[in-house]
C-alpha atoms as a PDB file:
ATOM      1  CA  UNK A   1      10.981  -1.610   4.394  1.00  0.00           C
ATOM      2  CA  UNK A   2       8.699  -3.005   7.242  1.00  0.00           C
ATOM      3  CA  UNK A   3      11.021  -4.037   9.178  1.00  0.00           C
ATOM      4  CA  UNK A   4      13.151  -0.663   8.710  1.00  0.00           C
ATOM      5  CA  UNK A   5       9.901   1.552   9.420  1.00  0.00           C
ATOM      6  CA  UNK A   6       9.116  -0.816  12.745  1.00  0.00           C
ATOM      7  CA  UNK A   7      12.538   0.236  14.221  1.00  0.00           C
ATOM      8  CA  UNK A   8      11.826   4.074  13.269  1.00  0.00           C
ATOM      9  CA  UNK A   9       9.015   3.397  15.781  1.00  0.00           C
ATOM     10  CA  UNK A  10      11.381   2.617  18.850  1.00  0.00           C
ATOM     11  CA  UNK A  11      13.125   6.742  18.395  1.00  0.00           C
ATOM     12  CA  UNK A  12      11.069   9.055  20.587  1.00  0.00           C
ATOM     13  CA  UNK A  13       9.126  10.665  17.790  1.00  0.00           C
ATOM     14  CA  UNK A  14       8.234   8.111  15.228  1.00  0.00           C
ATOM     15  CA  UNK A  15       7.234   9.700  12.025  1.00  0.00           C
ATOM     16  CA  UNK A  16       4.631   6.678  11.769  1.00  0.00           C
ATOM     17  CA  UNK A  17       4.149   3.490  13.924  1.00  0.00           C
ATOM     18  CA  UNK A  18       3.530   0.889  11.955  1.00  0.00           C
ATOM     19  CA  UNK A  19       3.001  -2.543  14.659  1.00  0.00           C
ATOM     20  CA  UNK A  20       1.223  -4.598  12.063  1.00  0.00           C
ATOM     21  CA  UNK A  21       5.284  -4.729  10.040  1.00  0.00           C
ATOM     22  CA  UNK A  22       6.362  -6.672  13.350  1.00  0.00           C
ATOM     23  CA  UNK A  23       3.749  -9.398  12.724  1.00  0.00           C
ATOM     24  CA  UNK A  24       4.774  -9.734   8.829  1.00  0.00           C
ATOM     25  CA  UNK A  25       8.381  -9.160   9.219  1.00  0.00           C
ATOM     26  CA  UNK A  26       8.141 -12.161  11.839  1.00  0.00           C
ATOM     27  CA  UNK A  27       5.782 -14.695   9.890  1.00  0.00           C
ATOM     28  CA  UNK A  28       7.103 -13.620   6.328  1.00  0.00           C
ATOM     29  CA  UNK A  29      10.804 -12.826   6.023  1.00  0.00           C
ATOM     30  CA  UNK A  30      13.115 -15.153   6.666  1.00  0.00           C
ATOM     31  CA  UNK A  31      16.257 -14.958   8.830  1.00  0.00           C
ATOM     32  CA  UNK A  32      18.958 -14.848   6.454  1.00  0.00           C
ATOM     33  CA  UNK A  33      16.904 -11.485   4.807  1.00  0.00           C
ATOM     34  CA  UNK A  34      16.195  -9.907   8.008  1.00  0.00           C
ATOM     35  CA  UNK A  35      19.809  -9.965   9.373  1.00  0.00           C
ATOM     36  CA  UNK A  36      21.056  -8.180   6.030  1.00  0.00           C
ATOM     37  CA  UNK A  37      18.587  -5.594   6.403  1.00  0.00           C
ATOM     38  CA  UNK A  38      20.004  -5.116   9.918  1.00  0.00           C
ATOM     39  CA  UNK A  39      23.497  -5.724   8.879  1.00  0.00           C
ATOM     40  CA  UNK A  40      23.345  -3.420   5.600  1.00  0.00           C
ATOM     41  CA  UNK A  41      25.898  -0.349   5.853  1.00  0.00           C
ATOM     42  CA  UNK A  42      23.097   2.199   4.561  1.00  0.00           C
ATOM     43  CA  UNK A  43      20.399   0.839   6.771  1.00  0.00           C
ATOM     44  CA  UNK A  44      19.672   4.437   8.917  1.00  0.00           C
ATOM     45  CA  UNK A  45      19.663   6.107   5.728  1.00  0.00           C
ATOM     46  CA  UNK A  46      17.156   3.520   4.338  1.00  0.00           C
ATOM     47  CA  UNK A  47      15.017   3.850   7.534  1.00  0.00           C
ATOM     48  CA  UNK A  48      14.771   7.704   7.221  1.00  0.00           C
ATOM     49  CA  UNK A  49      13.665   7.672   3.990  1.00  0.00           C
ATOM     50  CA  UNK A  50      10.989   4.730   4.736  1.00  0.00           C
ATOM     51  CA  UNK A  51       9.601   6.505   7.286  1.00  0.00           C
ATOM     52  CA  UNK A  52       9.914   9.544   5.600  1.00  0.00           C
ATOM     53  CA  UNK A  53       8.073   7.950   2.818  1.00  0.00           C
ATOM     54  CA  UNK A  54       5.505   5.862   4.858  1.00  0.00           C
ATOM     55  CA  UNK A  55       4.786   9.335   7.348  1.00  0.00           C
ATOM     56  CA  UNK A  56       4.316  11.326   3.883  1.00  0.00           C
ATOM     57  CA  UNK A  57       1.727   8.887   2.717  1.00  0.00           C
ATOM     58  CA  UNK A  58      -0.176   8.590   5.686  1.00  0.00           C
ATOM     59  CA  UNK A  59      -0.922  12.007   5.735  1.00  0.00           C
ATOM     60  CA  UNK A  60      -2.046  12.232   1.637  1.00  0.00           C
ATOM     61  CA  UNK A  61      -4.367   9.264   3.043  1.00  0.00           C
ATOM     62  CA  UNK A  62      -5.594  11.487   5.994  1.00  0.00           C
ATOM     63  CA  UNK A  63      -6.018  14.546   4.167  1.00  0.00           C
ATOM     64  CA  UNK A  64      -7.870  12.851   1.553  1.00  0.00           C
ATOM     65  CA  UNK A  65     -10.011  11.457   3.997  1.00  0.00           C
ATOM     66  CA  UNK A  66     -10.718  14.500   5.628  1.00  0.00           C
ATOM     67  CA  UNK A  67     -12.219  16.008   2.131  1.00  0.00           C
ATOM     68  CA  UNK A  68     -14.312  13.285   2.022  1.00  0.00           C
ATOM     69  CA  UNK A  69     -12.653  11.394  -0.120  1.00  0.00           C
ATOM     70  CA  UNK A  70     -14.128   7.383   0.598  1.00  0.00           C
ATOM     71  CA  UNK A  71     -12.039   5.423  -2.049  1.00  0.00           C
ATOM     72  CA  UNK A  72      -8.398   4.277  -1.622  1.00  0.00           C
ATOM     73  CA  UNK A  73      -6.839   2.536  -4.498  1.00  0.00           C
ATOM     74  CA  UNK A  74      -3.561   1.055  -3.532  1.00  0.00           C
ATOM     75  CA  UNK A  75      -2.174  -0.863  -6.896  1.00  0.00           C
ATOM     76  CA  UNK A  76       0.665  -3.075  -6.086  1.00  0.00           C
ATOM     77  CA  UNK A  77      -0.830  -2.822  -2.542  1.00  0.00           C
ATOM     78  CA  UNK A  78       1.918  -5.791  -1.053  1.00  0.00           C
ATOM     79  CA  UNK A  79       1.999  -5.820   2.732  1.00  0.00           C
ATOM     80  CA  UNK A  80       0.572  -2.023   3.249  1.00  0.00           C
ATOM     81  CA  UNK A  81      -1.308  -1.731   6.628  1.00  0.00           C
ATOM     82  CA  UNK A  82      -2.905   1.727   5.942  1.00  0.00           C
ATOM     83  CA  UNK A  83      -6.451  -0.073   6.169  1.00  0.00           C
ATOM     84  CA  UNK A  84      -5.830  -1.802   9.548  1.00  0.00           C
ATOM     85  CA  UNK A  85      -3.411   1.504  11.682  1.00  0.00           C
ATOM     86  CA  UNK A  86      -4.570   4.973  10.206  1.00  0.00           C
ATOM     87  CA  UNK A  87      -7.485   6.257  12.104  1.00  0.00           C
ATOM     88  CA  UNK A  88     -10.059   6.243   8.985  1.00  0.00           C
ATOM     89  CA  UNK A  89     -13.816   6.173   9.248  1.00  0.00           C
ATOM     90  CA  UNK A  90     -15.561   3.098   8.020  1.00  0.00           C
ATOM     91  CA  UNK A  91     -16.794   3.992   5.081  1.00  0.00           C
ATOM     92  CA  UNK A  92     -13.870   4.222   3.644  1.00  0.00           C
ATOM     93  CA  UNK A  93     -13.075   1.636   0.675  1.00  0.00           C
ATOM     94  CA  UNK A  94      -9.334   0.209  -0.056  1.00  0.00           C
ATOM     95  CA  UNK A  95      -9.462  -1.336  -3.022  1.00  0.00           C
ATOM     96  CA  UNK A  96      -5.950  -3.590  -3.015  1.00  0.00           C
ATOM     97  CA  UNK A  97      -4.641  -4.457  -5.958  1.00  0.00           C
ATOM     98  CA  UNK A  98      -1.729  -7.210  -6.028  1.00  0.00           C
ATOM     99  CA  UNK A  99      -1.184 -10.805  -6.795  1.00  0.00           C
ATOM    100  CA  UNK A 100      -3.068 -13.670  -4.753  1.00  0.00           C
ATOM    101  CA  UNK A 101      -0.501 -14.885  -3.442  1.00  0.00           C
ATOM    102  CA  UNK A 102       0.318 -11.766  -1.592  1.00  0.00           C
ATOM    103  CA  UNK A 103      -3.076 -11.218  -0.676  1.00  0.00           C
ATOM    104  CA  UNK A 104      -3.196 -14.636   1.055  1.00  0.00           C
ATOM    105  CA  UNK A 105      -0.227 -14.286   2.827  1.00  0.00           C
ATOM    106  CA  UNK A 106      -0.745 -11.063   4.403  1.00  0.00           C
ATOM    107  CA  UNK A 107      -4.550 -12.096   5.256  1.00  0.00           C
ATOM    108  CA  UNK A 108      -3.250 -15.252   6.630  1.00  0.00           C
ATOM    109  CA  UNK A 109      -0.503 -13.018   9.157  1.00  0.00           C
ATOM    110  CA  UNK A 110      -3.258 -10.263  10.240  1.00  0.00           C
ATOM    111  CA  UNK A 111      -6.320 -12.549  10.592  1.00  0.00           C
ATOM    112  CA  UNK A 112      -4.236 -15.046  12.888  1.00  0.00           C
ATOM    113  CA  UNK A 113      -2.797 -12.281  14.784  1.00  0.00           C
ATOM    114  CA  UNK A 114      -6.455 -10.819  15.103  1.00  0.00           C
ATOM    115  CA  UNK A 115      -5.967  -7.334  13.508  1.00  0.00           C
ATOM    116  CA  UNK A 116      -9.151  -6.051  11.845  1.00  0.00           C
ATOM    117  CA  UNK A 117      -9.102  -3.301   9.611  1.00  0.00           C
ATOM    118  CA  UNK A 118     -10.774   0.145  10.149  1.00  0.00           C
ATOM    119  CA  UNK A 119     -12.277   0.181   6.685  1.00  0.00           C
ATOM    120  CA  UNK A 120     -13.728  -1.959   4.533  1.00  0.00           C
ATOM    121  CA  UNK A 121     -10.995  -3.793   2.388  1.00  0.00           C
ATOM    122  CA  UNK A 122     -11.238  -5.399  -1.163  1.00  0.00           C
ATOM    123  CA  UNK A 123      -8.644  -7.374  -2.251  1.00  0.00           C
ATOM    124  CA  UNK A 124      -9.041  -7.265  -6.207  1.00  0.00           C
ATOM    125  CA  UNK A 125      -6.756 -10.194  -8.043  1.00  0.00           C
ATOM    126  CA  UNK A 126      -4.129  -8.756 -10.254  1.00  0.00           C
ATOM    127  CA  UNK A 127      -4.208 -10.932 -14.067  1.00  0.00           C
ATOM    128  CA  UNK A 128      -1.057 -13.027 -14.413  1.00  0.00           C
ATOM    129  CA  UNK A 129       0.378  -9.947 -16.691  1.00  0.00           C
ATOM    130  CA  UNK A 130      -0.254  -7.800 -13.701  1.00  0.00           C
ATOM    131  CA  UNK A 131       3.584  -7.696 -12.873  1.00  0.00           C
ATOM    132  CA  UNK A 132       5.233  -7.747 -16.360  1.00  0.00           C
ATOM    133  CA  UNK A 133       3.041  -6.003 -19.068  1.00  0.00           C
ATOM    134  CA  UNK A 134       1.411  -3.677 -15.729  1.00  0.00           C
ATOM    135  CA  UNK A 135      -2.060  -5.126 -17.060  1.00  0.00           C
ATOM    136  CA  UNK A 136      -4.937  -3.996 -14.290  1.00  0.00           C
ATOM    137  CA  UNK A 137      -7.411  -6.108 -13.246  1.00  0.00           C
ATOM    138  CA  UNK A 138     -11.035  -5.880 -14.828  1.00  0.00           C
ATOM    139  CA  UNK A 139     -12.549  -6.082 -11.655  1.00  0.00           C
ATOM    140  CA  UNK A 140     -11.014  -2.935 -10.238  1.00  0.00           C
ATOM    141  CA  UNK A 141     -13.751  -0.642 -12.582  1.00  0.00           C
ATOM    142  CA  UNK A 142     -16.240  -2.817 -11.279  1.00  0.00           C
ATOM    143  CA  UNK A 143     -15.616  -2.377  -7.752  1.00  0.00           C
ATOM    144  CA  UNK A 144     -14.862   1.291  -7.808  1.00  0.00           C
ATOM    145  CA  UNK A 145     -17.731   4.074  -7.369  1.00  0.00           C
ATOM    146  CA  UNK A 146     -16.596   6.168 -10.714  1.00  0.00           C
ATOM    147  CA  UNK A 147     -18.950   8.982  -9.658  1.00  0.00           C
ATOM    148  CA  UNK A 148     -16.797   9.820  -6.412  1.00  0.00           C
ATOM    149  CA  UNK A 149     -13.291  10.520  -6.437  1.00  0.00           C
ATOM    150  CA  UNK A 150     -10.481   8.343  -5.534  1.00  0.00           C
ATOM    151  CA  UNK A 151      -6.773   8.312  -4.384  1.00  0.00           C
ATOM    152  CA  UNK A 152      -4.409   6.247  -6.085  1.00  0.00           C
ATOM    153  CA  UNK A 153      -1.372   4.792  -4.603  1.00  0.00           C
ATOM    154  CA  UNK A 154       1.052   2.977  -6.840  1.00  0.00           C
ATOM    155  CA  UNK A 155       4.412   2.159  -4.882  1.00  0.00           C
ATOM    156  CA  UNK A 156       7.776  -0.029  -5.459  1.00  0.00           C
ATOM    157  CA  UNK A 157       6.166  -0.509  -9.070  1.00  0.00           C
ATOM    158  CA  UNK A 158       8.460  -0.326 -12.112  1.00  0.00           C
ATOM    159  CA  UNK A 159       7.308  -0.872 -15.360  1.00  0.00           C
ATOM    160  CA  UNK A 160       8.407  -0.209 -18.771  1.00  0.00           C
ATOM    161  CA  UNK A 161       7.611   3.392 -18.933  1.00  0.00           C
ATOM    162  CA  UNK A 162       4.546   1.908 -22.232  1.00  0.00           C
ATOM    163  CA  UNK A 163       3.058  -0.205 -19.479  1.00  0.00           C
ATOM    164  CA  UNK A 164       2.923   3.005 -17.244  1.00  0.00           C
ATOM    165  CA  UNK A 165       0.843   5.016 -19.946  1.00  0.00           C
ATOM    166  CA  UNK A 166      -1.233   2.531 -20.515  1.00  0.00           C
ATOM    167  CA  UNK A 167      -2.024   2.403 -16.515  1.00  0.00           C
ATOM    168  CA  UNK A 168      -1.992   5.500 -16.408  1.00  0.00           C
ATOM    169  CA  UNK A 169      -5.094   5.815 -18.944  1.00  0.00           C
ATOM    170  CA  UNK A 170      -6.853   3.322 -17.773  1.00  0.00           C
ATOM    171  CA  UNK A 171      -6.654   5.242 -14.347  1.00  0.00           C
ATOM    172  CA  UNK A 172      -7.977   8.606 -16.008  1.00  0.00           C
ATOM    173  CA  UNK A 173     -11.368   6.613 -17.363  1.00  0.00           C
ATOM    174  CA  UNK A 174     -11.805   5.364 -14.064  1.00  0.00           C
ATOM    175  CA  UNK A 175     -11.091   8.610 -11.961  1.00  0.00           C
ATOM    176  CA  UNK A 176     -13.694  10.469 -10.936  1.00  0.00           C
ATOM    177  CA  UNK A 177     -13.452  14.470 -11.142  1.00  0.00           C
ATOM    178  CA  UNK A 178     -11.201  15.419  -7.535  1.00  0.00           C
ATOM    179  CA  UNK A 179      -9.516  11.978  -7.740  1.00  0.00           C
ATOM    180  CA  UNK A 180      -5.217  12.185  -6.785  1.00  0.00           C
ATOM    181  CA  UNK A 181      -3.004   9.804  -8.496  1.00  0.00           C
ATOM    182  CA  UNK A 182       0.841   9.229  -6.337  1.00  0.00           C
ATOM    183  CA  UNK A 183       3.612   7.251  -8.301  1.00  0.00           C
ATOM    184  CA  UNK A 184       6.547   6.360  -6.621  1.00  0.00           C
ATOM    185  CA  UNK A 185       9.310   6.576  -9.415  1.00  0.00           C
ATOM    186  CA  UNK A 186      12.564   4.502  -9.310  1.00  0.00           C
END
């Protein structure tokens, strides 16, 4: 979807420009991956909706922002550039919740390319049951201001719909009064 919503920004009016994709798309996925994505039969219709999507976000972000909202908690965060492209003061806080792996690699990709984010970023280590039993990391309650409210972001996630109750509640004891919770469903 990086690659799809880095081609949306080529059209006269991007819904969102998203530069950092190009650096990940190039250092991450290989060939064979990004010519199907280029070659697939629905790939406009994907790209609307990605930008669609992606522009959608961005503004929840922004909005959120603009009530003074200083914690952004993006669970299942994977390559998301919010931190280092939206225009966000620096007290912000993204709190980034994925497996280390994924954390290294897009480090690795931005740091060598010299991006910096905007914000101050925390990259919290999902548990090894992260992916399959949707288990959150202790560390995330810990590292999140529970008196101020929060926006959480969980995208391209799918879990048994238990695993998403159980997420869900530990969420709600973390949540401060005015916090926002977006699910992407599939």
């Amino acid at each position: 979807s990086y690659h799809i919503r880095q081609s949306e920004a080529a059209d006269d009016l991007p819904l969102l420009v998203d530069r950092q994709a190009r650096l990940l798309v190039d250092a991450l996925l290989p060939d064979h991956e990004l010519r199907a994505l280029e070659e697939h039969p629905s790939r406009d219709l994907q790209a609307e909706i990605a930008a669609v999507h992606g522009a959608f976000l961005d503004r929840l972000v922004l909005d959120s922002v603009s009530r003074r909202v200083k914690q952004l908690v993006l669970i299942g965060s994977g390559m998301d550039t919010r931190a280092y492209r939206l225009s966000v003061p620096p007290q912000l806080k993204v709190l980034e919740v994925d497996e280390t792996e994924v954390h290294e690699a897009k480090e690795e990709v931005l740091a060598s390319a010299g991006e910096r984010a905007r914000c101050s970023v925390q990259r919290l280590q999902a548990p090894s049951t992260f992916t399959t039993e949707a288990t959150l990391p202790t560390t995330l309650a810990l590292s999140l201001n529970t008196n101020r409210p929060s926006v959480f972001v969980m995208e391209r996630i799918s879990w048994h719909a238990e695993y998403q109750k159980a997420v869900f509640a530990s969420l709600a004891e973390m949540a401060a009064s005015g916090s926002s919770l977006v699910v992407q469903l599939r």
